[in-house]
N, C-alpha and C. Protein backbone atom coordinates (compact mmCIF):
# COMPACT_ATOMS: atom_id res chain seq x y z
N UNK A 1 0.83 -1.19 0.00
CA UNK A 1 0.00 0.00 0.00
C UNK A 1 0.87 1.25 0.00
N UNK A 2 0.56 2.31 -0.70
CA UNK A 2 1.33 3.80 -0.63
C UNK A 2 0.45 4.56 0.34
N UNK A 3 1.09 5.72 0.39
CA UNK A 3 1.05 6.64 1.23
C UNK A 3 -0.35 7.06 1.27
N UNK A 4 -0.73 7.34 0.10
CA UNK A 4 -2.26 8.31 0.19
C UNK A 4 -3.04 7.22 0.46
N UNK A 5 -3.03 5.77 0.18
CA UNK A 5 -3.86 5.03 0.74
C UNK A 5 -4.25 4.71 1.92
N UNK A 6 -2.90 4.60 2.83
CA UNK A 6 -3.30 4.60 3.74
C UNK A 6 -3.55 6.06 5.11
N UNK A 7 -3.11 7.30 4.04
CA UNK A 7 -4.18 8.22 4.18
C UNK A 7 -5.56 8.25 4.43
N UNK A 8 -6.25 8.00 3.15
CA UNK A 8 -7.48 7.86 3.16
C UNK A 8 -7.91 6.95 4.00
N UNK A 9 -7.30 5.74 4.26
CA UNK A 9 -8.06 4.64 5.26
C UNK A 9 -8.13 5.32 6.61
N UNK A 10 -7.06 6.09 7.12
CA UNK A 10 -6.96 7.07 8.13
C UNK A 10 -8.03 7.67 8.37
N UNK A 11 -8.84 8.65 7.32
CA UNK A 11 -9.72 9.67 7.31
C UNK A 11 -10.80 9.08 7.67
N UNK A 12 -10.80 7.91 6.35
CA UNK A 12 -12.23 6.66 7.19
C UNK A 12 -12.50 6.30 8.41
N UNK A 13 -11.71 5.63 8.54
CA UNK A 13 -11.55 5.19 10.00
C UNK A 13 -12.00 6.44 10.67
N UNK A 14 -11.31 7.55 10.34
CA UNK A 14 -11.71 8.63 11.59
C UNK A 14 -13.10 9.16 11.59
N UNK A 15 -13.94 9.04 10.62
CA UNK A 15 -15.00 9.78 10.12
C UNK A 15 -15.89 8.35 10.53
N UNK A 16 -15.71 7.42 10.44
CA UNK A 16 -16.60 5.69 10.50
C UNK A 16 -16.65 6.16 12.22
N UNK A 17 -15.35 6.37 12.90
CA UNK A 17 -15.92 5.76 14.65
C UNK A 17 -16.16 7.29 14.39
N UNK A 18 -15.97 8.12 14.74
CA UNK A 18 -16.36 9.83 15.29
C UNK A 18 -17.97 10.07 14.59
N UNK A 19 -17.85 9.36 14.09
CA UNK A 19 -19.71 9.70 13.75
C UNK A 19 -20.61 8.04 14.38
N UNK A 20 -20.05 7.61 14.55
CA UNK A 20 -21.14 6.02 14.92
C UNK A 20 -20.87 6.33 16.55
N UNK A 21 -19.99 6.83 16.90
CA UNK A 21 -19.96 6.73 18.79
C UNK A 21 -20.99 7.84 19.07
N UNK A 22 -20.87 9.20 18.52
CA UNK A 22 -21.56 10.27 18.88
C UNK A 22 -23.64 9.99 18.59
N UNK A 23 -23.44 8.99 17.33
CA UNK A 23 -25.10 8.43 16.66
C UNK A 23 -25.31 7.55 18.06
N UNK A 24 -24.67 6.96 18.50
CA UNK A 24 -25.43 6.15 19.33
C UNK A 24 -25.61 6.31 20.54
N UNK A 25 -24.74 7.54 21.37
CA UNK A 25 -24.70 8.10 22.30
C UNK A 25 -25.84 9.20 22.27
N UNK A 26 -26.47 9.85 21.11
CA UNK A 26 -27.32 10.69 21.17
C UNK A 26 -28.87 10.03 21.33
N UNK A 27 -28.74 8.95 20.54
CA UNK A 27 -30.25 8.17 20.60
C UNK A 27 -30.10 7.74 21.87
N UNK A 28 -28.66 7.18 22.74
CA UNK A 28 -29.43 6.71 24.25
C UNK A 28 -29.58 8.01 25.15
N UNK A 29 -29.16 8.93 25.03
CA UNK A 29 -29.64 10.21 25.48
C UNK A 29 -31.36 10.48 25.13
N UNK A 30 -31.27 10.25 23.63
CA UNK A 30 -32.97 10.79 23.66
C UNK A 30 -33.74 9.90 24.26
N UNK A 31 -33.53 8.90 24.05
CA UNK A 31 -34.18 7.61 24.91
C UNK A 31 -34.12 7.43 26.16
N UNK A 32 -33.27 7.76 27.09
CA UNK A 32 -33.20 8.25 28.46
C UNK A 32 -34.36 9.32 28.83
N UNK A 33 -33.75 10.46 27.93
CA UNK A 33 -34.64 11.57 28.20
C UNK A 33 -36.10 11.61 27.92
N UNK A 34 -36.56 10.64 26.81
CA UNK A 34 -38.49 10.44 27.01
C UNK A 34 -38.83 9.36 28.22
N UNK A 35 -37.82 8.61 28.63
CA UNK A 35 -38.21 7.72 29.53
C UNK A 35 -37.99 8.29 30.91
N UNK A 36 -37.34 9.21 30.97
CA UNK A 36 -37.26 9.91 32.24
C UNK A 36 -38.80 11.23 32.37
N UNK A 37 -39.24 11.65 31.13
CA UNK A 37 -40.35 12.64 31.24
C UNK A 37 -41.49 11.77 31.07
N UNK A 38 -40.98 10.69 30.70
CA UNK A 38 -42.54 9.65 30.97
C UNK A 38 -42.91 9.21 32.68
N UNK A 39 -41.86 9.03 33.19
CA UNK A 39 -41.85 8.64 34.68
C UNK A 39 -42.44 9.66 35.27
N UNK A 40 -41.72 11.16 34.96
CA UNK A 40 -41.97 12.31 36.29
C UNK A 40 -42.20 13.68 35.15
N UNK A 41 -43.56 13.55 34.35
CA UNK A 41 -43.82 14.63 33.57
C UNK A 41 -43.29 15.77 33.87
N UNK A 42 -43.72 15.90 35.41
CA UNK A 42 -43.53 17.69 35.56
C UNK A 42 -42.23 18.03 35.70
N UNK A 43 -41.28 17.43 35.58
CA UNK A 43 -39.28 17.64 35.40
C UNK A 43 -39.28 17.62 34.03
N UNK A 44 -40.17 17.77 33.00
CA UNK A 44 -39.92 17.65 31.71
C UNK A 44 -38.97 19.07 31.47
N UNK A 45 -39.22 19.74 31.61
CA UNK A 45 -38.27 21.21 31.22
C UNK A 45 -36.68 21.01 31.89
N UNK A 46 -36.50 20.81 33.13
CA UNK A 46 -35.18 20.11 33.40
C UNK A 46 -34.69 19.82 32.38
N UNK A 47 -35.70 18.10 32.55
CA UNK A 47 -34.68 17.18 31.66
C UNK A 47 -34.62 17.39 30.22
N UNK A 48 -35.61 18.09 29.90
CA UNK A 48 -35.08 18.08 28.13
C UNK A 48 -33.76 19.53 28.13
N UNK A 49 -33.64 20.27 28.93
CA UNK A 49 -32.82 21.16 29.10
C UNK A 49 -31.61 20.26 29.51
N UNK A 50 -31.34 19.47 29.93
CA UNK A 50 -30.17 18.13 30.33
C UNK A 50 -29.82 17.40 28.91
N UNK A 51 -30.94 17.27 28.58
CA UNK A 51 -31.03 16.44 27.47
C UNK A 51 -29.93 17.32 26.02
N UNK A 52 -30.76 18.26 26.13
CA UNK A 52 -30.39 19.13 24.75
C UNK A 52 -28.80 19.55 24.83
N UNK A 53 -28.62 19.82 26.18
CA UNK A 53 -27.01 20.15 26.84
C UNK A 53 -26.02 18.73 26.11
N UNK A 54 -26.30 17.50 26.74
CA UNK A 54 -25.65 16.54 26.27
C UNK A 54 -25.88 16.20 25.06
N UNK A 55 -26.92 16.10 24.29
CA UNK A 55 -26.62 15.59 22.63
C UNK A 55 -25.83 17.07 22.42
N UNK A 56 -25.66 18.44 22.53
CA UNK A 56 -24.91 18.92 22.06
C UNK A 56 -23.05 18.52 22.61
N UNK A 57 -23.04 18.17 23.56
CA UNK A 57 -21.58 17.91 23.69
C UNK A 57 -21.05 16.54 23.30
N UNK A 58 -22.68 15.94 22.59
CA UNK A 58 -21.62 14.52 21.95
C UNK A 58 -21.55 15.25 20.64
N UNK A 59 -22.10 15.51 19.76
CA UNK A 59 -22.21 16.07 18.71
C UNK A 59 -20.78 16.83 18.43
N UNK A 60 -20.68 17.50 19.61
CA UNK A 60 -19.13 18.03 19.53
C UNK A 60 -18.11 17.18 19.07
N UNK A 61 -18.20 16.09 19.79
CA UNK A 61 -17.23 14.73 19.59
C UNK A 61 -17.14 14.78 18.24
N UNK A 62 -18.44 14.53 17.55
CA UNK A 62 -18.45 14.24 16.06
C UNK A 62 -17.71 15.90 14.96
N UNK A 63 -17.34 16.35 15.64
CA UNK A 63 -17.68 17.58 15.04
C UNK A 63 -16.11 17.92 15.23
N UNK A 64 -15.15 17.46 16.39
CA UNK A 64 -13.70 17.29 16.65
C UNK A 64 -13.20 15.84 15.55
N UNK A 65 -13.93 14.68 15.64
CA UNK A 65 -13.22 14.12 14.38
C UNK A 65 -13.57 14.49 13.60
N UNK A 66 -14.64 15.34 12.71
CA UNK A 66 -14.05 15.95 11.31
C UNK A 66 -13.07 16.59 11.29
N UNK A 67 -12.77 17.52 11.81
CA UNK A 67 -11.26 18.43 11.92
C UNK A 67 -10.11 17.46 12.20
N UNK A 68 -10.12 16.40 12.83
CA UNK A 68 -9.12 15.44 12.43
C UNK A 68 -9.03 14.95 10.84
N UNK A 69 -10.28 14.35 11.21
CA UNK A 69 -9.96 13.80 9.64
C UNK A 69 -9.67 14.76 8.27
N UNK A 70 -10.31 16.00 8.50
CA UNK A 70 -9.67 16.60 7.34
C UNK A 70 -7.96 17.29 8.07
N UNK A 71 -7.65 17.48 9.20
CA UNK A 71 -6.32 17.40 9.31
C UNK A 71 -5.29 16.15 8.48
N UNK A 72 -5.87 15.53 8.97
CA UNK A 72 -5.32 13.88 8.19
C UNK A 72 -5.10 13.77 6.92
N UNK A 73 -7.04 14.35 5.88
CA UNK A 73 -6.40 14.27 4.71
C UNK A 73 -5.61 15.35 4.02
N UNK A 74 -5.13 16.81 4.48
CA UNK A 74 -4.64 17.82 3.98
C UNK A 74 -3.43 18.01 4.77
N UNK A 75 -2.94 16.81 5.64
CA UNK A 75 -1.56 17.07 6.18
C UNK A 75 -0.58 16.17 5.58
């Protein structure tokens, strides 16, 4: 294998886990969070305010390996 190939497998790889960890961490967040406002309705504003906090800081995750991966492919 040359260089840019295993470049690109690099970028994959980085773009394959940095987006599948952050997808599945956000659905058990949303899924937490209707099962927690199903239990105790009236904390619904809390928790979707909890809620919305954490899918944004996984999202981040996803949002730090793109800037890797395009570090990766333009370095």
């Amino acid at each position: 294998m040359d260089a840019q190939t295993v470049q690109l497998l690099a970028v994959a790889g980085t773009i394959a886990l940095g987006s599948i960890a952050p997808a599945i961490a956000i659905g058990k967040i949303g899924s937490k969070g209707v099962e927690a406002i199903g239990r105790n309705p009236e904390a619904a504003g809390k928790v979707q305010a909890a809620m919305i906090l954490a899918i944004a800081f996984a999202e981040a995750v996803a949002i730090y390996a793109l800037v890797v991966a395009l570090i990766l492919k333009f370095v």
